[in-house]
Protein backbone atom coordinates (compact mmCIF):
# COMPACT_ATOMS: atom_id res chain seq x y z
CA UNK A 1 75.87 85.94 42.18
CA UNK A 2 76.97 84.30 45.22
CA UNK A 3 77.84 86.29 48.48
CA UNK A 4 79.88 85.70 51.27
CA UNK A 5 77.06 86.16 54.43
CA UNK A 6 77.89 85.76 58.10
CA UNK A 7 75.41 87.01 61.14
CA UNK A 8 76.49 87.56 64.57
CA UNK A 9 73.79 87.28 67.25
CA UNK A 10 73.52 87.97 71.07
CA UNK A 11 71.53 87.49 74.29
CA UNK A 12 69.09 90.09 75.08
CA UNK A 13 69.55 89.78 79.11
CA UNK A 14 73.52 88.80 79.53
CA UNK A 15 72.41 87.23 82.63
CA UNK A 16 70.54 84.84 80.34
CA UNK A 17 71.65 81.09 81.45
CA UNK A 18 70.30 79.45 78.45
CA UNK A 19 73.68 79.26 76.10
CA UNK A 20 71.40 79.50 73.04
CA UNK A 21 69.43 82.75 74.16
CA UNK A 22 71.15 84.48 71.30
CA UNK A 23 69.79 81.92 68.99
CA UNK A 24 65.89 82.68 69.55
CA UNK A 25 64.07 85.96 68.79
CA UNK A 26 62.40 86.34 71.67
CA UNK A 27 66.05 86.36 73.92
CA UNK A 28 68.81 87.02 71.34
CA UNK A 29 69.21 89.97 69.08
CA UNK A 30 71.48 90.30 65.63
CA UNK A 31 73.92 92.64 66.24
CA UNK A 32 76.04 92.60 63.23
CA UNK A 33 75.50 91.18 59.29
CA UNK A 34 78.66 90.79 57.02
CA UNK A 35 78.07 90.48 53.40
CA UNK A 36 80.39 91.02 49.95
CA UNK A 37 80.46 89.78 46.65
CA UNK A 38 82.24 86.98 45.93
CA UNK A 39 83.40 84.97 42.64
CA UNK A 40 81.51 81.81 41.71
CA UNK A 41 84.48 80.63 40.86
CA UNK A 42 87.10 80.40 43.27
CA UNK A 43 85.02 82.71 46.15
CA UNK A 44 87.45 85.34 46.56
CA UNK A 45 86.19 88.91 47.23
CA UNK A 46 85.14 90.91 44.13
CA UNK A 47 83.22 93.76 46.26
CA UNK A 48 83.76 95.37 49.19
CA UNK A 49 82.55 93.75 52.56
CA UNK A 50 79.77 95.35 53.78
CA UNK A 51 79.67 95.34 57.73
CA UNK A 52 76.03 95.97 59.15
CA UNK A 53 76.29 96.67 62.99
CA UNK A 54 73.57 97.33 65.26
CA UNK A 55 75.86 99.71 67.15
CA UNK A 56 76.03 102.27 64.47
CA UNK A 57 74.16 105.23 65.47
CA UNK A 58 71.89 105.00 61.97
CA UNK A 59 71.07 101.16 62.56
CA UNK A 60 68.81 99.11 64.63
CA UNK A 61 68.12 94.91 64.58
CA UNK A 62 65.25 96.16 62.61
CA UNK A 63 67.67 98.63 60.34
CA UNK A 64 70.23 95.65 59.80
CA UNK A 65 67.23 93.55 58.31
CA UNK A 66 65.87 96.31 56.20
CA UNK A 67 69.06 96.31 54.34
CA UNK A 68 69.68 92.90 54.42
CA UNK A 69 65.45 91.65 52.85
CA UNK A 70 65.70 92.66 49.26
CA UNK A 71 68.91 89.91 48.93
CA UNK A 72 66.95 87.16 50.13
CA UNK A 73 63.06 87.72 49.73
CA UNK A 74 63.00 87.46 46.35
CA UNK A 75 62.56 83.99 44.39
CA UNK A 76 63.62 81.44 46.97
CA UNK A 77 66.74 79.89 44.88
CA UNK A 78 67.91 83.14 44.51
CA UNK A 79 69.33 83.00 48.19
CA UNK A 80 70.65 79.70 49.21
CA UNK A 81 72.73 79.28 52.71
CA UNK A 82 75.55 76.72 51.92
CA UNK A 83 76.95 76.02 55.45
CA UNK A 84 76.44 77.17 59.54
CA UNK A 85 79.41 77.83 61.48
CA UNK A 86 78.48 77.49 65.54
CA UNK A 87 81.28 78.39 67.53
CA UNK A 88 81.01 77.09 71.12
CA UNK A 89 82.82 78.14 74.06
């Protein structure tokens, strides 16, 4: 199976000066996970995208993770990141 897996993070304190705040637990938060199915093939969609977001009454950082662990705690191949997009401003 291979998945189509994007995080979005922010800064705790939006005063924060560091620019990477959002990149470290201990300042930044995840505020949203996007995940779907997608073909080994060609990687178009065969699910639906899930969106995880932190402002959903029912979900936390905490709640977004629960969801998230059983996908990539399991043997460690079975989860494999293939790229990192940072978008700087």
């Amino acid at each position: 199976m291979d998945w189509y897996f994007d995080i979005e993070t922010a800064k705790l304190d939006p005063h924060d000066i560091n620019p990477k705040a959002n990149l470290e637990p201990e300042t930044g938060k995840i505020i949203t996970i996007q995940l779907q199915l997608v073909s080994e093939v060609n990687c178009k969609p065969i699910g639906l995208l899930k969106i995880l977001k932190e402002s959903e009454p029912c979900c936390s950082e905490r709640g977004i993770l629960e969801q998230v662990k059983p996908l990539i705690t399991g043997n460690h191949w079975d989860f494999v990141m293939l790229g990192i997009s940072i978008l700087r401003i």
